[in-house]
C-alpha atoms as a PDB file:
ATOM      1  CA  UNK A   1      12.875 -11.433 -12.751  1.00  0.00           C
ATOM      2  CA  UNK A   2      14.818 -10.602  -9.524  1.00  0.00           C
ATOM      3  CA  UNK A   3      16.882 -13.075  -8.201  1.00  0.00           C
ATOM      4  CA  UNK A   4      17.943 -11.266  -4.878  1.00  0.00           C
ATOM      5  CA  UNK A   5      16.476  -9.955  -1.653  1.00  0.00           C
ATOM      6  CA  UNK A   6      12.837  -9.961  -0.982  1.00  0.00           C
ATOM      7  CA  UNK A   7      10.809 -12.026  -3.557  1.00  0.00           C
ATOM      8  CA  UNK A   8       7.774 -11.461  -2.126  1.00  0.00           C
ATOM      9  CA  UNK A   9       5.828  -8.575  -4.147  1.00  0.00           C
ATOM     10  CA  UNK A  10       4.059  -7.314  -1.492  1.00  0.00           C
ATOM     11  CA  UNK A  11       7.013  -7.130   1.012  1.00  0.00           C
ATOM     12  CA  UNK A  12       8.801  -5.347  -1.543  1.00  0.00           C
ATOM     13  CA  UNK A  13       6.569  -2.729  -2.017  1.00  0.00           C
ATOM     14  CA  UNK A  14       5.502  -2.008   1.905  1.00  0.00           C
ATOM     15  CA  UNK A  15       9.398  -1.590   2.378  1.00  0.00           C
ATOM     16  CA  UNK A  16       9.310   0.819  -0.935  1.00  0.00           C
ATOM     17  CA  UNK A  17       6.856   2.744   1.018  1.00  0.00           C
ATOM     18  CA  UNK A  18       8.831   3.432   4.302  1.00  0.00           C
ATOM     19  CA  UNK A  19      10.560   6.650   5.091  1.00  0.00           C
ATOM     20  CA  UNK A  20      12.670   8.295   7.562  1.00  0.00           C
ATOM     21  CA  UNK A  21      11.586   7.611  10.743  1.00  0.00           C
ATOM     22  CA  UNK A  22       8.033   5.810   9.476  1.00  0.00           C
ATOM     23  CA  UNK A  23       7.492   2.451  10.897  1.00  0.00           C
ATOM     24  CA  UNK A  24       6.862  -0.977   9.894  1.00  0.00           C
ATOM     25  CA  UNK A  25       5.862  -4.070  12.344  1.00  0.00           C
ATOM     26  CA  UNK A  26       7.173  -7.485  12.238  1.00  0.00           C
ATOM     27  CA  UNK A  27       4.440  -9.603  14.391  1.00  0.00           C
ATOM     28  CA  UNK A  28       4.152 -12.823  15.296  1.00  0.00           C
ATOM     29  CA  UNK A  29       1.206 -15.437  14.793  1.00  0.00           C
ATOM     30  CA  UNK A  30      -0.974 -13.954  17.476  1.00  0.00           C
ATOM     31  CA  UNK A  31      -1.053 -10.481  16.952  1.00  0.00           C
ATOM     32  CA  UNK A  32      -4.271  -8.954  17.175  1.00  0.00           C
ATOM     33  CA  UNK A  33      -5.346  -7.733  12.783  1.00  0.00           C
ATOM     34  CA  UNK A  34      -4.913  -3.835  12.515  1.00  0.00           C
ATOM     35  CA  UNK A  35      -7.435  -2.721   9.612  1.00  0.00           C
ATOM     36  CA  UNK A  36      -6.080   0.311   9.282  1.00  0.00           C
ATOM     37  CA  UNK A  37      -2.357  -0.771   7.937  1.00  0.00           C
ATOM     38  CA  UNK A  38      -1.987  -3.017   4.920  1.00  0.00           C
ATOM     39  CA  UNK A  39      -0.915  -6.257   6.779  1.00  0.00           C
ATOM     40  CA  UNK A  40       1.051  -8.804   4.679  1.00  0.00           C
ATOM     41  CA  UNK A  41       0.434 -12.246   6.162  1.00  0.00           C
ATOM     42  CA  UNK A  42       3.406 -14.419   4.954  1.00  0.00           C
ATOM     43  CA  UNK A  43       2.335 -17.356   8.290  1.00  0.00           C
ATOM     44  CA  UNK A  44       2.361 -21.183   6.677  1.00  0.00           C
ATOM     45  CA  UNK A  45       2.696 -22.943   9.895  1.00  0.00           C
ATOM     46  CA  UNK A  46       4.189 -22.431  13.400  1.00  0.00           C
ATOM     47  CA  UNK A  47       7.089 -21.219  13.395  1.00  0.00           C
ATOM     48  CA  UNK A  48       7.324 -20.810   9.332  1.00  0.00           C
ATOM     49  CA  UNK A  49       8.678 -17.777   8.813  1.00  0.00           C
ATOM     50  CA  UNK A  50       9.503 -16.252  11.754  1.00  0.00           C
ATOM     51  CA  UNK A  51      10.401 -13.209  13.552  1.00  0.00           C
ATOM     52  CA  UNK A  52      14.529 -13.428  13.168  1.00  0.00           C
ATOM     53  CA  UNK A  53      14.084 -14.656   9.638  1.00  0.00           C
ATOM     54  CA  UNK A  54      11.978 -12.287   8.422  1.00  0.00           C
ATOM     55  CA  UNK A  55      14.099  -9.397  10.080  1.00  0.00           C
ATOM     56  CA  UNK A  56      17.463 -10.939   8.615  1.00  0.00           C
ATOM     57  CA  UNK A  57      16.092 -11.066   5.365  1.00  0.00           C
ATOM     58  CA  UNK A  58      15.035  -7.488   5.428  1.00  0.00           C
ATOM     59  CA  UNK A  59      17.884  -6.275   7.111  1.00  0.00           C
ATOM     60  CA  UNK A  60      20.552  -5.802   4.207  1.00  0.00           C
ATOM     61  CA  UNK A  61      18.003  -3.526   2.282  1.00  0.00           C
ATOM     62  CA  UNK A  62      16.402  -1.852   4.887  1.00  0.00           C
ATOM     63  CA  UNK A  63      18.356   0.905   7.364  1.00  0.00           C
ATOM     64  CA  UNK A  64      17.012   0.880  10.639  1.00  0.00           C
ATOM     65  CA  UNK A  65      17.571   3.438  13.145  1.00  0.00           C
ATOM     66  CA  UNK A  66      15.131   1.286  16.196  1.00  0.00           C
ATOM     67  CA  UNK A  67      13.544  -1.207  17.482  1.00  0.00           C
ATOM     68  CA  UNK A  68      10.602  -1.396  19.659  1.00  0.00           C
ATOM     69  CA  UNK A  69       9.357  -4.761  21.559  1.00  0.00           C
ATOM     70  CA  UNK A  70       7.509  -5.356  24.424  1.00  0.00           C
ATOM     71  CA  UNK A  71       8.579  -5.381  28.045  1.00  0.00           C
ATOM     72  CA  UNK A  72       6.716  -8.602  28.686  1.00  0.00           C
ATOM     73  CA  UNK A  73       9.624 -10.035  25.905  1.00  0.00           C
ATOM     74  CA  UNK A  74      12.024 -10.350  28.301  1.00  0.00           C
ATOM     75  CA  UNK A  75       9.826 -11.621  30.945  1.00  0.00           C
ATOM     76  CA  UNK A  76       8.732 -14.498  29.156  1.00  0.00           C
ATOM     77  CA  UNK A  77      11.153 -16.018  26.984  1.00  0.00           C
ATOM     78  CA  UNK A  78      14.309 -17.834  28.052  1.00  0.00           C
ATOM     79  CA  UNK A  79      17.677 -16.453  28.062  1.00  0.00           C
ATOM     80  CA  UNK A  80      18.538 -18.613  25.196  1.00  0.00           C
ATOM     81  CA  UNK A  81      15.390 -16.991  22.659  1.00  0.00           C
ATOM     82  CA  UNK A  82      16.766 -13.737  24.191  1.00  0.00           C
ATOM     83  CA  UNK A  83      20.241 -13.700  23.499  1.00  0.00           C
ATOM     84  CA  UNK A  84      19.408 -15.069  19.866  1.00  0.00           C
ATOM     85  CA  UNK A  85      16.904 -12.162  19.375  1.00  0.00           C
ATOM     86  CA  UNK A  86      20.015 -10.007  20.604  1.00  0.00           C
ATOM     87  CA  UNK A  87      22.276 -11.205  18.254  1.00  0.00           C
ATOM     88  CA  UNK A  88      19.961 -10.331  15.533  1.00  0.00           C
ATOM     89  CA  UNK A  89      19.503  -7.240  16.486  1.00  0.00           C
ATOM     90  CA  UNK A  90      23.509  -6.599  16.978  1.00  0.00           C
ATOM     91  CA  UNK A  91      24.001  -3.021  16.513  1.00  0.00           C
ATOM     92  CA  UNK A  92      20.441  -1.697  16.765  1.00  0.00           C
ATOM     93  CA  UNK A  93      19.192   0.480  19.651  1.00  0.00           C
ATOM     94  CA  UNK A  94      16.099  -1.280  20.888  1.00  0.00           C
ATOM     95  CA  UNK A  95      13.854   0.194  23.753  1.00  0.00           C
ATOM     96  CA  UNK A  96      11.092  -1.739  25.771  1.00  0.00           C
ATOM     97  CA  UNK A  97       7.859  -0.876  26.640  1.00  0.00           C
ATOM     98  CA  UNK A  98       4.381  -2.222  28.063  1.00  0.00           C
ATOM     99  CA  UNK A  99       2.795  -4.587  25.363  1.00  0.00           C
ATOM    100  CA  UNK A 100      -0.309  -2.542  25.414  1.00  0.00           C
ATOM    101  CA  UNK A 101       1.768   0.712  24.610  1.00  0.00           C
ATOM    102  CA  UNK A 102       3.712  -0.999  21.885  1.00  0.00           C
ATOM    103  CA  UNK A 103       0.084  -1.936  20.419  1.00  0.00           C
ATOM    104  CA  UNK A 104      -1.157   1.906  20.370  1.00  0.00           C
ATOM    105  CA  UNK A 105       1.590   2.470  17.408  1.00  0.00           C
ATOM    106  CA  UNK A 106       0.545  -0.240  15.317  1.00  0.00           C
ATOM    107  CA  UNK A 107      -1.935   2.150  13.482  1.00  0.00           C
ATOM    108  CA  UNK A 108       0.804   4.681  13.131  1.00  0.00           C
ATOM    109  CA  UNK A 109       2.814   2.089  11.032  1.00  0.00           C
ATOM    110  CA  UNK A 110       3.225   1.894   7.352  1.00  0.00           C
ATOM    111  CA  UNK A 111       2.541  -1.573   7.435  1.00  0.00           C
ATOM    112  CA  UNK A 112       2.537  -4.761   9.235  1.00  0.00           C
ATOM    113  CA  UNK A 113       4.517  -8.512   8.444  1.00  0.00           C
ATOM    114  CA  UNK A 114       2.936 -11.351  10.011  1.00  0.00           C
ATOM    115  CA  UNK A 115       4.907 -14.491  10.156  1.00  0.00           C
ATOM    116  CA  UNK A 116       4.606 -17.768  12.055  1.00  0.00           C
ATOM    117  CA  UNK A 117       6.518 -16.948  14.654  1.00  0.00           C
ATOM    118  CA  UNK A 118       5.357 -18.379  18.419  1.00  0.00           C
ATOM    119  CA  UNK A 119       7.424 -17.135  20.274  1.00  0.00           C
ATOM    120  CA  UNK A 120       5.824 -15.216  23.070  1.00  0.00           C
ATOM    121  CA  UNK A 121       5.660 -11.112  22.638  1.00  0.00           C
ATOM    122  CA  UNK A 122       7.918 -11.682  19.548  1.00  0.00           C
ATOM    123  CA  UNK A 123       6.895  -8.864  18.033  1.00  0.00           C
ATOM    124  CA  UNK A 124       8.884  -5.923  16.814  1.00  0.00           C
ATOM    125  CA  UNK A 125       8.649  -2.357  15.416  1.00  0.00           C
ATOM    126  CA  UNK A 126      11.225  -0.897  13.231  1.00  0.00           C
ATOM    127  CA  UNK A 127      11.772   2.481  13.308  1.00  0.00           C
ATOM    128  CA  UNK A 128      13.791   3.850  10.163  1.00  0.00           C
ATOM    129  CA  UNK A 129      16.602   5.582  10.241  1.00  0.00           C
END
């Protein structure tokens, strides 16, 4: 039985799957379905789990070289939901681009997370290192 890190089986194994430099999407509640990536939808209600926690939890396990988010991120939040995604993402190189143009990777991905998040354009790509 493990006892540490990711429980969830299906989260485990998507993460198995990533390589160098593949990619692997942690979206929030509204992000449009991809059928071409396995998605594993882990939403219970708003805000249950969300971006942040999702990305702490995989963080230990999981080296990541980028992350990608939309532009429109940093035009719509606060500087308070900023600065906390910041601090998650303490040490990480993360670039900014058009929504639309973050959206033309998501096929390219290994896989997708959804969580609760609602949080507007919380959405991230992690590149591995």
């Amino acid at each position: 039985m493990i006892k540490n890190g990711i429980l969830n089986p299906q989260i485990r194994s998507l993460l198995a799957r990533v390589r160098h430099t593949n990619m692997l999407v942690i979206a929030d509640r509204g992000f449009a379905f991809c059928p071409t990536i396995e998605t594993v939808d882990i939403s219970l209600v708003n805000d249950v789990p969300t971006v942040l926690q999702v990305l702490d939890a995989i963080r230990p396990d999981f080296e990541i070289g980028e992350i990608l988010m939309a532009e429109e991120f940093l035009d719509e939040n606060t500087p308070e939901v900023r600065e906390q995604f910041a601090q998650a993402m303490a040490g990480i190189p993360v670039s900014y681009e058009a929504h639309d143009e973050l959206k033309k990777r998501v096929p390219y991905t290994v896989g997708l997370i959804r969580t609760g998040d609602t949080i507007q354009y919380a959405n991230i790509i992690l590149v591995s290192a």
